[in-house]
C-alpha atoms as a PDB file:
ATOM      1  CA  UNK A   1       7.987  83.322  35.660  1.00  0.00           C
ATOM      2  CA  UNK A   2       9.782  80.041  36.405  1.00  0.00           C
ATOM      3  CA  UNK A   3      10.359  77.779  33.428  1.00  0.00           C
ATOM      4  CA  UNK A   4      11.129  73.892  33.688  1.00  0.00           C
ATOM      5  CA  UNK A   5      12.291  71.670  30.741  1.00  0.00           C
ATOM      6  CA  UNK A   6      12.511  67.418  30.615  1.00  0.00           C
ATOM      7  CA  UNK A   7      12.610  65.538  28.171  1.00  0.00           C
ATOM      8  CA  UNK A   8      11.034  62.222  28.147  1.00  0.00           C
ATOM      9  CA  UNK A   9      11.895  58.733  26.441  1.00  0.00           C
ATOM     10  CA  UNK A  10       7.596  58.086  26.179  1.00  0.00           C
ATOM     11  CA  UNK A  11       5.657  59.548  23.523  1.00  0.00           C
ATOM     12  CA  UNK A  12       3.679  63.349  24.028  1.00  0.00           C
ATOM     13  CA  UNK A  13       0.619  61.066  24.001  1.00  0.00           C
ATOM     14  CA  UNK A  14       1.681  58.817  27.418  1.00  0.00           C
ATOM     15  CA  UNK A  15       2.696  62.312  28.825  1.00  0.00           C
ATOM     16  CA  UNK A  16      -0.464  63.956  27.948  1.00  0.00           C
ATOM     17  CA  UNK A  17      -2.313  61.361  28.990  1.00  0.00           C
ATOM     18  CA  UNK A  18      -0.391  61.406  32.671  1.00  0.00           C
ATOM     19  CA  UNK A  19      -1.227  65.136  33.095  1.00  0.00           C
ATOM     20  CA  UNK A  20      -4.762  65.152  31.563  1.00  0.00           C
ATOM     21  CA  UNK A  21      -6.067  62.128  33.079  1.00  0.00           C
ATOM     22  CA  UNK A  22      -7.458  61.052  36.621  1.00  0.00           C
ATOM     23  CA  UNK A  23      -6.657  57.768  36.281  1.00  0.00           C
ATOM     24  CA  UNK A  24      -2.451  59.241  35.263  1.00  0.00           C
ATOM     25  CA  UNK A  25      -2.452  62.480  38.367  1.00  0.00           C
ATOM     26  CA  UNK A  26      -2.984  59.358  41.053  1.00  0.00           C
ATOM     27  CA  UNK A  27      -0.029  57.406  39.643  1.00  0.00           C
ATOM     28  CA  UNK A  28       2.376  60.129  40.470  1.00  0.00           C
ATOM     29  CA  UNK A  29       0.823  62.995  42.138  1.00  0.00           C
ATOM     30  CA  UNK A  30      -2.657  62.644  43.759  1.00  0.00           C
ATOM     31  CA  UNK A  31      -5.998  61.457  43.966  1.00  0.00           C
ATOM     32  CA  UNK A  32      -7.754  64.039  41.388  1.00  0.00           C
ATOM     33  CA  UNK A  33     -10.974  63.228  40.069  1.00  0.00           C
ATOM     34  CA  UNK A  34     -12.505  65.844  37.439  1.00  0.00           C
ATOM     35  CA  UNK A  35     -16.033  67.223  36.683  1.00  0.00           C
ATOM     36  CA  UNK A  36     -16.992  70.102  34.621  1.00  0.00           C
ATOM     37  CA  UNK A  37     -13.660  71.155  33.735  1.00  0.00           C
ATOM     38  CA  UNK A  38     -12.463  71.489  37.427  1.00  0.00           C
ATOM     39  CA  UNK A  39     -10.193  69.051  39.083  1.00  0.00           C
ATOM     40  CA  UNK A  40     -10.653  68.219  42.691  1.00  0.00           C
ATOM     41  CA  UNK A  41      -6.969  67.821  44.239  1.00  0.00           C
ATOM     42  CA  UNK A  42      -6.750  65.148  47.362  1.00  0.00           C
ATOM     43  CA  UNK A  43      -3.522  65.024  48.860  1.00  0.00           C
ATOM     44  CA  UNK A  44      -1.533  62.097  50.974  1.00  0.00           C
ATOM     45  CA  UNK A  45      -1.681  64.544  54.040  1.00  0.00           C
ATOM     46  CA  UNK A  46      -5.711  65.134  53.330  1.00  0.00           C
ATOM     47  CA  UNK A  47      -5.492  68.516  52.178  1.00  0.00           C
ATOM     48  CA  UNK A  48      -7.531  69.353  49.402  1.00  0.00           C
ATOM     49  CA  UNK A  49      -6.914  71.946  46.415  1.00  0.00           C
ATOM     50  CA  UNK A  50      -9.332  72.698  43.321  1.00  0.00           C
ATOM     51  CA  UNK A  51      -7.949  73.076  39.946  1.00  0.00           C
ATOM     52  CA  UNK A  52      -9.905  74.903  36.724  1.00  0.00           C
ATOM     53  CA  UNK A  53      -9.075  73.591  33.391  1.00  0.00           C
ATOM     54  CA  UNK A  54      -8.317  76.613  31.147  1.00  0.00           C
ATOM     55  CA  UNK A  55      -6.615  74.719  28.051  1.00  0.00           C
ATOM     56  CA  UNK A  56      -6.227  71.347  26.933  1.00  0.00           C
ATOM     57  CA  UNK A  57      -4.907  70.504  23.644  1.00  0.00           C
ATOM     58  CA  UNK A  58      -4.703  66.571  22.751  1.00  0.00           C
ATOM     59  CA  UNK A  59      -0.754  65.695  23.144  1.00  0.00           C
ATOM     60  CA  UNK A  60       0.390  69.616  22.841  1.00  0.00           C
ATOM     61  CA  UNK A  61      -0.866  71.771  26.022  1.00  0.00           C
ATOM     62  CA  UNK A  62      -2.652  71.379  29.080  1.00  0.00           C
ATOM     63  CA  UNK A  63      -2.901  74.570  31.344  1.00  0.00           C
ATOM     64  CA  UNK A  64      -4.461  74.833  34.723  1.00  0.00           C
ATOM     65  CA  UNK A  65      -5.178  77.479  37.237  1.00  0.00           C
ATOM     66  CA  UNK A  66      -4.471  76.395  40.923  1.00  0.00           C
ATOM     67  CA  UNK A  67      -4.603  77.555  44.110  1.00  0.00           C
ATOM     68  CA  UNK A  68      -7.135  80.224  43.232  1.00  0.00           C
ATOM     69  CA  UNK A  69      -4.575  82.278  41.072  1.00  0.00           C
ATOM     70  CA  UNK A  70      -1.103  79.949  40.041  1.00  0.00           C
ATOM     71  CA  UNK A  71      -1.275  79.427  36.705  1.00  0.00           C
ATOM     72  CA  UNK A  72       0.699  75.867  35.418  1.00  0.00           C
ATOM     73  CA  UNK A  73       1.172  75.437  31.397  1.00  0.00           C
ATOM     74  CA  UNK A  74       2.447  71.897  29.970  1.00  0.00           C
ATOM     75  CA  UNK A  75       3.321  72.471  26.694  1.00  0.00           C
ATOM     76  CA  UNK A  76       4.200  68.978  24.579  1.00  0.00           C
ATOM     77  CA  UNK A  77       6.846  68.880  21.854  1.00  0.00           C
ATOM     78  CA  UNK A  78       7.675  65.805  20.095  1.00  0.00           C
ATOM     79  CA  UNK A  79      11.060  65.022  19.694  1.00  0.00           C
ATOM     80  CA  UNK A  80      12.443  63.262  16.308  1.00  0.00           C
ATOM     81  CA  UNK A  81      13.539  59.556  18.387  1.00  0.00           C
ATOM     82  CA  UNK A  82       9.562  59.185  19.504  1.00  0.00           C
ATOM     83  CA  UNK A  83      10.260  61.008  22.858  1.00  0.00           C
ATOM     84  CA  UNK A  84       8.816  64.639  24.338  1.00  0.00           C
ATOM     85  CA  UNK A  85      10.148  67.309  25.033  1.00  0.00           C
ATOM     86  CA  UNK A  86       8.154  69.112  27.774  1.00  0.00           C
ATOM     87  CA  UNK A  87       8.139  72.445  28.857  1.00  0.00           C
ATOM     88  CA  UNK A  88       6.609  73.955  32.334  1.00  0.00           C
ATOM     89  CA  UNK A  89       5.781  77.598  32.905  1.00  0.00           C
ATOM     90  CA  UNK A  90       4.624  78.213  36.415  1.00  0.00           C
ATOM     91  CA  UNK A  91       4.459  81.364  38.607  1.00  0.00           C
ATOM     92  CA  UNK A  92       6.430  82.537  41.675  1.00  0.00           C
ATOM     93  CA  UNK A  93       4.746  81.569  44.845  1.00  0.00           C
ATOM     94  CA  UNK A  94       5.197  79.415  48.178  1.00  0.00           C
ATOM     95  CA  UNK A  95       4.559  76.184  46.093  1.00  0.00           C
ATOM     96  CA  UNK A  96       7.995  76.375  43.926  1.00  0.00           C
ATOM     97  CA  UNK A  97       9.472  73.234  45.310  1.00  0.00           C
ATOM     98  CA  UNK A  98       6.117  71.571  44.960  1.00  0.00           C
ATOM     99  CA  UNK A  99       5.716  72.137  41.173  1.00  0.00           C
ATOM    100  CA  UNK A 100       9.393  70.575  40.239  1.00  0.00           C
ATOM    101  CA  UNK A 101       8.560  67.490  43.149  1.00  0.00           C
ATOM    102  CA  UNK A 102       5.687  67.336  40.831  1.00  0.00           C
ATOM    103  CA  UNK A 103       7.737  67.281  37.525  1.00  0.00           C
ATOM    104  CA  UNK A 104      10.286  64.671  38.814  1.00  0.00           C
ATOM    105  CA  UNK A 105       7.497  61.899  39.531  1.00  0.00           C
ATOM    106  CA  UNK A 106       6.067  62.544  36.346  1.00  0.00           C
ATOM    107  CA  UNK A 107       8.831  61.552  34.869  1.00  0.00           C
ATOM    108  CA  UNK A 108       9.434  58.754  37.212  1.00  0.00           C
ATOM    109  CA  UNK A 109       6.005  57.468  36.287  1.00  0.00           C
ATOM    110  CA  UNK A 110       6.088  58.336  32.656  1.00  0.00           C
ATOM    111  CA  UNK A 111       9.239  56.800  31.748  1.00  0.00           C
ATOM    112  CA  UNK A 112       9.939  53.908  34.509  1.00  0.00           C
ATOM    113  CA  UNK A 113       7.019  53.368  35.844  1.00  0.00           C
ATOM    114  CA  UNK A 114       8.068  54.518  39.133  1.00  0.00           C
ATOM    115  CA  UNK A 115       6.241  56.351  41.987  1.00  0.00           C
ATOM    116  CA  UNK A 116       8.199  58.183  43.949  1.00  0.00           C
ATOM    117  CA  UNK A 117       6.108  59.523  46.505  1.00  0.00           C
ATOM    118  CA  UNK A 118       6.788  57.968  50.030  1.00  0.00           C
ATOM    119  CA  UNK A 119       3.152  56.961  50.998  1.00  0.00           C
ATOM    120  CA  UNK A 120       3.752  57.537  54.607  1.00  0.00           C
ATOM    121  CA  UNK A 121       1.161  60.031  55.674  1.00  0.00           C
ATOM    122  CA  UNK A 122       3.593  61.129  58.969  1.00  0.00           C
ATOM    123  CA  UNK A 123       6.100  62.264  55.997  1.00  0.00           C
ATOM    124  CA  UNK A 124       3.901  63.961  53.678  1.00  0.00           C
ATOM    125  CA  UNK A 125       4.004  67.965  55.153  1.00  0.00           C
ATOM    126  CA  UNK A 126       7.583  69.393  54.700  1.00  0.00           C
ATOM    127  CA  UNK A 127       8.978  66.277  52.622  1.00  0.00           C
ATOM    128  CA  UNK A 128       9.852  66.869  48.707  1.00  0.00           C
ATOM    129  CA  UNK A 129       8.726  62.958  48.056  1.00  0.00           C
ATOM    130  CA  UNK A 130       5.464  63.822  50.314  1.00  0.00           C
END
């Protein structure tokens, strides 16, 4: 099982919120509303993914399952300066390089306020900023 680390400057509570929220996925990594504890993925390129909430845990966890079987755990640890450290646990699968494109605009976002996705929908399929 692949296992990701960051740490980041903002508070577990502007991460959480990022990961947990519609209003933070669309900042840095899609359109996602949510009803009933299932999160409706819309992508740049219009593909379309559901996700079913299986944990959420105010500032300490949020898990997912995706793609009807991928499991995705964020697990929140607050660091001693007012920071988090985060830690990802994902599963092996064709989406790998998705997952940590993922990660690195969260961060992006979180700490800078910074989207890194490209916006171009010609360069969304095959592109790691897609």
């Amino acid at each position: 099982m692949p296992t990701w680390k960051l740490h980041f400057k903002s508070g577990p509570s502007d991460v959480y919120r990022a990961l947990s929220t519609p209003g933070g996925r669309s900042r840095y990594w899609a359109d996602a509303p949510e009803s009933d504890g299932t999160i409706s993925f819309t992508f740049p390129d219009g593909s379309t993914t559901q996700a079913r909430i299986e944990e959420a845990v105010q500032d300490r966890r949020y898990r997912f399952t995706w793609y009807d079987d991928r499991v995705l755990t964020f697990n929140l640890t607050p660091d001693e300066d007012g920071g988090t450290d985060l830690t990802v646990i994902g599963q092996d699968g064709p989406h790998l390089s998705d997952d940590v494109s993922i990660l690195l605009r969260l961060k992006a976002w979180v700490d800078f306020g910074v989207d890194l996705r490209n916006h171009d929908d010609t360069r969304s399929t095959g592109y790691l900023d897609g």
